[in-house]
Protein backbone atom coordinates (compact mmCIF):
# COMPACT_ATOMS: atom_id res chain seq x y z
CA UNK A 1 -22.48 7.87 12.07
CA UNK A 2 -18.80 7.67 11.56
CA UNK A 3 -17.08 4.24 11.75
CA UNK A 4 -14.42 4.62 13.93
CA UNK A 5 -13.30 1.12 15.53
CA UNK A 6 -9.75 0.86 14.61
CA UNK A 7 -8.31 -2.81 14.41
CA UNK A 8 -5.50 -4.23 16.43
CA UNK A 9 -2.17 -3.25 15.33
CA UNK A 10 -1.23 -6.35 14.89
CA UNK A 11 -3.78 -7.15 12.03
CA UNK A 12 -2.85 -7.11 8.96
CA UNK A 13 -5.16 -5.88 6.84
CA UNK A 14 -2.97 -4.78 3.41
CA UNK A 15 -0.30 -4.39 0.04
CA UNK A 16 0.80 -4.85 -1.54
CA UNK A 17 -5.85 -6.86 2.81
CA UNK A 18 -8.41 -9.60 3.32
CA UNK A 19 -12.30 -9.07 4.86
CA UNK A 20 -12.66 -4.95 4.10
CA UNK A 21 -11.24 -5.85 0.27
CA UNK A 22 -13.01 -8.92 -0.32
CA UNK A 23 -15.87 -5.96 -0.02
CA UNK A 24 -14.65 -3.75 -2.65
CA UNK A 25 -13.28 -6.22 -4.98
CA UNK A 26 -9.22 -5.92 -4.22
CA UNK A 27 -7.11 -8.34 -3.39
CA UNK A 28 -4.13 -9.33 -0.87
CA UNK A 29 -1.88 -9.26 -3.95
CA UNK A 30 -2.68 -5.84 -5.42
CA UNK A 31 0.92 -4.43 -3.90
CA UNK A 32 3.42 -6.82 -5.03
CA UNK A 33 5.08 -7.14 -8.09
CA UNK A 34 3.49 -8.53 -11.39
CA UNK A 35 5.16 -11.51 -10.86
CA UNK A 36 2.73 -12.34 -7.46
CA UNK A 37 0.13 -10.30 -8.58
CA UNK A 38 -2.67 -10.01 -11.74
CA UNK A 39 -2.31 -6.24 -11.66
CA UNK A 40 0.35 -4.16 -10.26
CA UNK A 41 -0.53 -1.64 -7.28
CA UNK A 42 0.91 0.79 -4.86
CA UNK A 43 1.51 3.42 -7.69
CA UNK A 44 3.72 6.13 -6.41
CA UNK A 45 5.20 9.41 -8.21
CA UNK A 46 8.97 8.33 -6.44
CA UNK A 47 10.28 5.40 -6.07
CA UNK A 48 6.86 3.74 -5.32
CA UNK A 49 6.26 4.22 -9.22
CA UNK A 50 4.18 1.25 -11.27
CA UNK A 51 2.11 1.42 -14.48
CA UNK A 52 -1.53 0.55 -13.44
CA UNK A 53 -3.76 2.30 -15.80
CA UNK A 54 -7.06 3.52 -14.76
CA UNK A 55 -8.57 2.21 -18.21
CA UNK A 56 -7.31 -1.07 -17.79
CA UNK A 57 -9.84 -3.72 -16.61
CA UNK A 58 -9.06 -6.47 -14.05
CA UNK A 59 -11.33 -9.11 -12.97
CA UNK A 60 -11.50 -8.91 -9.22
CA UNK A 61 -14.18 -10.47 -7.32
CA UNK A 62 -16.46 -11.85 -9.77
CA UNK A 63 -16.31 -8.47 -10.80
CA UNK A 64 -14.74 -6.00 -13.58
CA UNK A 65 -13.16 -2.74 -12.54
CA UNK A 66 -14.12 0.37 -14.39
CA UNK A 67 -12.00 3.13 -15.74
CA UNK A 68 -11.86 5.85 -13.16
CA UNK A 69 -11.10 9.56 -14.67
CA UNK A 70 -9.10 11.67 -12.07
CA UNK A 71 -12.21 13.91 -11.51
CA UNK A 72 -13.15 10.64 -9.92
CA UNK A 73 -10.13 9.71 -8.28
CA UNK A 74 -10.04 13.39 -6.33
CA UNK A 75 -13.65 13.00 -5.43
CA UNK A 76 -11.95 9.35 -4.10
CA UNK A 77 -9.78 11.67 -1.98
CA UNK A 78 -11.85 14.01 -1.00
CA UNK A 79 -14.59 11.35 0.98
CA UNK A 80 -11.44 9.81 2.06
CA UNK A 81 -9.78 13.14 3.68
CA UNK A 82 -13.72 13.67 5.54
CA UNK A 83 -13.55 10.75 6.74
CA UNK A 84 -10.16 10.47 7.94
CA UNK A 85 -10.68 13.95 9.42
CA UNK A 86 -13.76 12.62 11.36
CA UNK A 87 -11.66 10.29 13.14
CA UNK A 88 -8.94 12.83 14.09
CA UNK A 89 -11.56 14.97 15.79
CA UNK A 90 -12.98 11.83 17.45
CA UNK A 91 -9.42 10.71 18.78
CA UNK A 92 -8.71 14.67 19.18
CA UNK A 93 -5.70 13.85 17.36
CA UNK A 94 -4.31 17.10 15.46
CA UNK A 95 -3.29 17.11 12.13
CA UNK A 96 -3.06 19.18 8.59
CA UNK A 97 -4.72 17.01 6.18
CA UNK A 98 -3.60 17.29 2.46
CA UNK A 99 -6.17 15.45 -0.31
CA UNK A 100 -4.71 14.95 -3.66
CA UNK A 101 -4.13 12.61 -6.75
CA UNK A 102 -0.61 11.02 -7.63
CA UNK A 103 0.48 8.71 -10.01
CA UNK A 104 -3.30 7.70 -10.55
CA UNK A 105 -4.13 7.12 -7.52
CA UNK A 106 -5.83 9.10 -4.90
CA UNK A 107 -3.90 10.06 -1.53
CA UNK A 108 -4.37 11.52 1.77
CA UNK A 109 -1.58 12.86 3.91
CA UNK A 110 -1.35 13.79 7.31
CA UNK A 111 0.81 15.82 8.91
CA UNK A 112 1.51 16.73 12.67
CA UNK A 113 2.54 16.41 15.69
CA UNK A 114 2.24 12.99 17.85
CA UNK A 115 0.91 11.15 15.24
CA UNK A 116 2.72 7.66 15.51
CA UNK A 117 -0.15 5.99 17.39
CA UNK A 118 -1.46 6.20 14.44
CA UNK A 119 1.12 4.50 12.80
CA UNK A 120 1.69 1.58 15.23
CA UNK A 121 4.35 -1.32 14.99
CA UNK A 122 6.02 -1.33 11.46
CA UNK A 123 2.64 0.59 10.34
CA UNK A 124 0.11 -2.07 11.03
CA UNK A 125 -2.36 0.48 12.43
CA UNK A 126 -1.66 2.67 9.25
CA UNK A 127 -2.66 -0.04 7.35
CA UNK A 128 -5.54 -0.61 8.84
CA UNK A 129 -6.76 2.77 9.16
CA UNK A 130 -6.28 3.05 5.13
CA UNK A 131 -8.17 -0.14 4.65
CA UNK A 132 -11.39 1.66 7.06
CA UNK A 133 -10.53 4.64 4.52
CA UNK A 134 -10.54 2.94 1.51
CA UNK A 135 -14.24 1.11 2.91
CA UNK A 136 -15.88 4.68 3.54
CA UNK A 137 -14.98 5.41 -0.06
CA UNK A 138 -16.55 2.52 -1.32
CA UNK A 139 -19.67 2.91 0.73
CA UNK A 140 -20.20 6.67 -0.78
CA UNK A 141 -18.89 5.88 -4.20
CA UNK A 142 -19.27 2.52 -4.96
CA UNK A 143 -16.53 1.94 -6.78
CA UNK A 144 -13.57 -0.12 -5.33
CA UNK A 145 -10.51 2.50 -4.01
CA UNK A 146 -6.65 2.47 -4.48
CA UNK A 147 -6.69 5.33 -1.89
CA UNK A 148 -2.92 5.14 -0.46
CA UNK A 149 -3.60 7.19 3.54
CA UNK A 150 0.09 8.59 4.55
CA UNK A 151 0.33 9.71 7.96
CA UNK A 152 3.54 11.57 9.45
CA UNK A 153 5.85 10.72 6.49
CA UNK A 154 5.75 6.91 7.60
CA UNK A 155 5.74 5.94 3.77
CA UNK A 156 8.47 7.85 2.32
CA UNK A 157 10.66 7.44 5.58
CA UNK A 158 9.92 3.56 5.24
CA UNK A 159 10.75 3.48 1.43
CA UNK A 160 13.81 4.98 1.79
CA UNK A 161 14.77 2.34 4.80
CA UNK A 162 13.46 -0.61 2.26
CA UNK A 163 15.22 0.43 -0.45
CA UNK A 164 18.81 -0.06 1.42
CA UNK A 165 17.60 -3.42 2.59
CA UNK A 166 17.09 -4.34 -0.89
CA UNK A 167 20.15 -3.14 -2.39
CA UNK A 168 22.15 -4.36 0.70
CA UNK A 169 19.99 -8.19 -0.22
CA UNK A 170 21.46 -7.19 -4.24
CA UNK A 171 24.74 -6.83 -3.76
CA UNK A 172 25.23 -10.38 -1.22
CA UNK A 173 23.40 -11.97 -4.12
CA UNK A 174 26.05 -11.16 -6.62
CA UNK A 175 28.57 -11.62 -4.41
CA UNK A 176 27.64 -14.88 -3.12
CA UNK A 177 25.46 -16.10 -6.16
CA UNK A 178 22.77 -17.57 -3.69
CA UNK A 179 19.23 -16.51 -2.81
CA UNK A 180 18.76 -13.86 -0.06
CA UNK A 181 15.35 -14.48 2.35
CA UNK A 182 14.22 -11.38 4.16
CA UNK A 183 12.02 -10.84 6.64
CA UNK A 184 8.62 -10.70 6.64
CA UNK A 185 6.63 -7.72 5.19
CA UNK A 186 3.87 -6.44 4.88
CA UNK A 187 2.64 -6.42 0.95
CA UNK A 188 3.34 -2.17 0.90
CA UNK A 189 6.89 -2.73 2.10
CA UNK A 190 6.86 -5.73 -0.45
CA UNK A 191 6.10 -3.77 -2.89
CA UNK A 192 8.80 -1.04 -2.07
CA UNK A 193 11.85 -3.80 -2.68
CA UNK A 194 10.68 -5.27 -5.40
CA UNK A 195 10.39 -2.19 -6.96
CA UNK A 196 13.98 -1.43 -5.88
CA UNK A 197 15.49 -4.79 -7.02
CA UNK A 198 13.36 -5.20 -10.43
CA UNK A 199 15.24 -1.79 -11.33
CA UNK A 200 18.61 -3.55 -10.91
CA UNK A 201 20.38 -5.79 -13.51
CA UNK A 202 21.38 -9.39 -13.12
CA UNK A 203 18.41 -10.08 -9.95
CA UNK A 204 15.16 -10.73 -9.48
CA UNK A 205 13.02 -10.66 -6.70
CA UNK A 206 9.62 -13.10 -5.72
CA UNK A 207 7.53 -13.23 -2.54
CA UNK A 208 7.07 -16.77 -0.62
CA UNK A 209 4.96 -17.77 2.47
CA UNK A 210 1.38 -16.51 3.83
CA UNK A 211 0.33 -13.79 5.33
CA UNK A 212 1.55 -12.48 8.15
CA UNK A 213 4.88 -14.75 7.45
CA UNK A 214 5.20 -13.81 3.38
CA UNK A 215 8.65 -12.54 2.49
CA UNK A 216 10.87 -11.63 -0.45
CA UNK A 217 13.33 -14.13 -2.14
CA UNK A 218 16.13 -12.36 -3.81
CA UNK A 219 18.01 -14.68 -6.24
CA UNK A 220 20.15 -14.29 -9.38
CA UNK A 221 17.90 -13.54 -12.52
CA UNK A 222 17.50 -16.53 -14.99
């Protein structure tokens, strides 16, 4: 039977992602920068782009993670596009449903109409719809998923917002010289500003806090 109980939108359950990846051996950290992190995640083929190699090896759970060839990572997809297609029909939600592999990294996109209940506050229900996503993966293949689930364009919309919050945080840092606290984030939007401000010259960026409270610190670089 298809699992279909969708958390709150106000869990957090990613990013950069507690119970479901304490299952499949990820961690909270896996979508921040290297700098919060012992791997880097939330590889994208745009501005979402980081170097996490599917034959590197990174102790996660008491556990090693095992290269994963992109036969693998579309099979990955695949599950992840049945299942997420499952749900649809159960919340007769319609929707064009796209399964592919990016970066090194398997994605599903959705597209359609009336789709932001699935999207919820600042993505929350996104999140934890990828995180159910990512579990029915693991449960078919065993093997611990970096599945990224887009629905409506929320990703790429919200990376593009992120990335003038960041460079709007850059250039008060150099003007002022003194640290700039954002708000809090979730670890994908995390992820998108770092990777925005680590591409800059003369900053640096590092996360603070706990979950749901963490946020970025941009400061002059040492």
């Amino acid at each position: 039977m298809t699992e279909t109980s969708i958390p709150r939108a106000e869990q957090s359950l990613d990013e950069e992602e507690t119970a479901t990846l304490a299952v499949n051996g990820d961690d909270t950290e896996d979508d921040e920068t290297e700098d919060d992190e012992t791997e880097d995640d939330e590889t994208e083929a745009d501005d979402d782009a980081e170097a996490d190699d599917d034959t590197d090896t990174a102790a996660a759970g008491g556990r090693t993670k095992k290269a994963v060839g992109e036969g693998d990572l579309f099979r990955q997809s695949e599950i992840a596009a049945d299942y997420v297609e499952g749900l649809l029909d159960i919340l007769d939600y319609d929707g064009d449903i796209d399964e592919l592999v990016a970066a090194g990294r398997p994605m599903v996109e959705v597209v359609g109409e009336r789709l932001q209940n699935l999207v919820g506050q600042r993505g929350a229900t996104l999140e934890a719809l990828q995180e159910l996503t990512r579990l029915a993966v693991f449960r078919q293949t065993g093997t611990p998923s970096r599945l990224l689930l887009d629905v409506g364009g929320y990703r790429a919309n919200r990376r593009k917002e992120l990335a003038a919050v960041a460079k709007n945080a850059v250039e008060k840092v150099k003007e002022h010289g003194e640290p700039v606290r954002l708000d809090a984030m979730s670890a994908f939007e995390r992820k998108c500003v770092h990777d925005v401000v680590n591409a800059m010259s003369g900053v640096a960026s590092e996360s603070e806090g706990v979950e749901p409270n963490r946020r970025i610190v941009v400061r002059p670089a040492d």
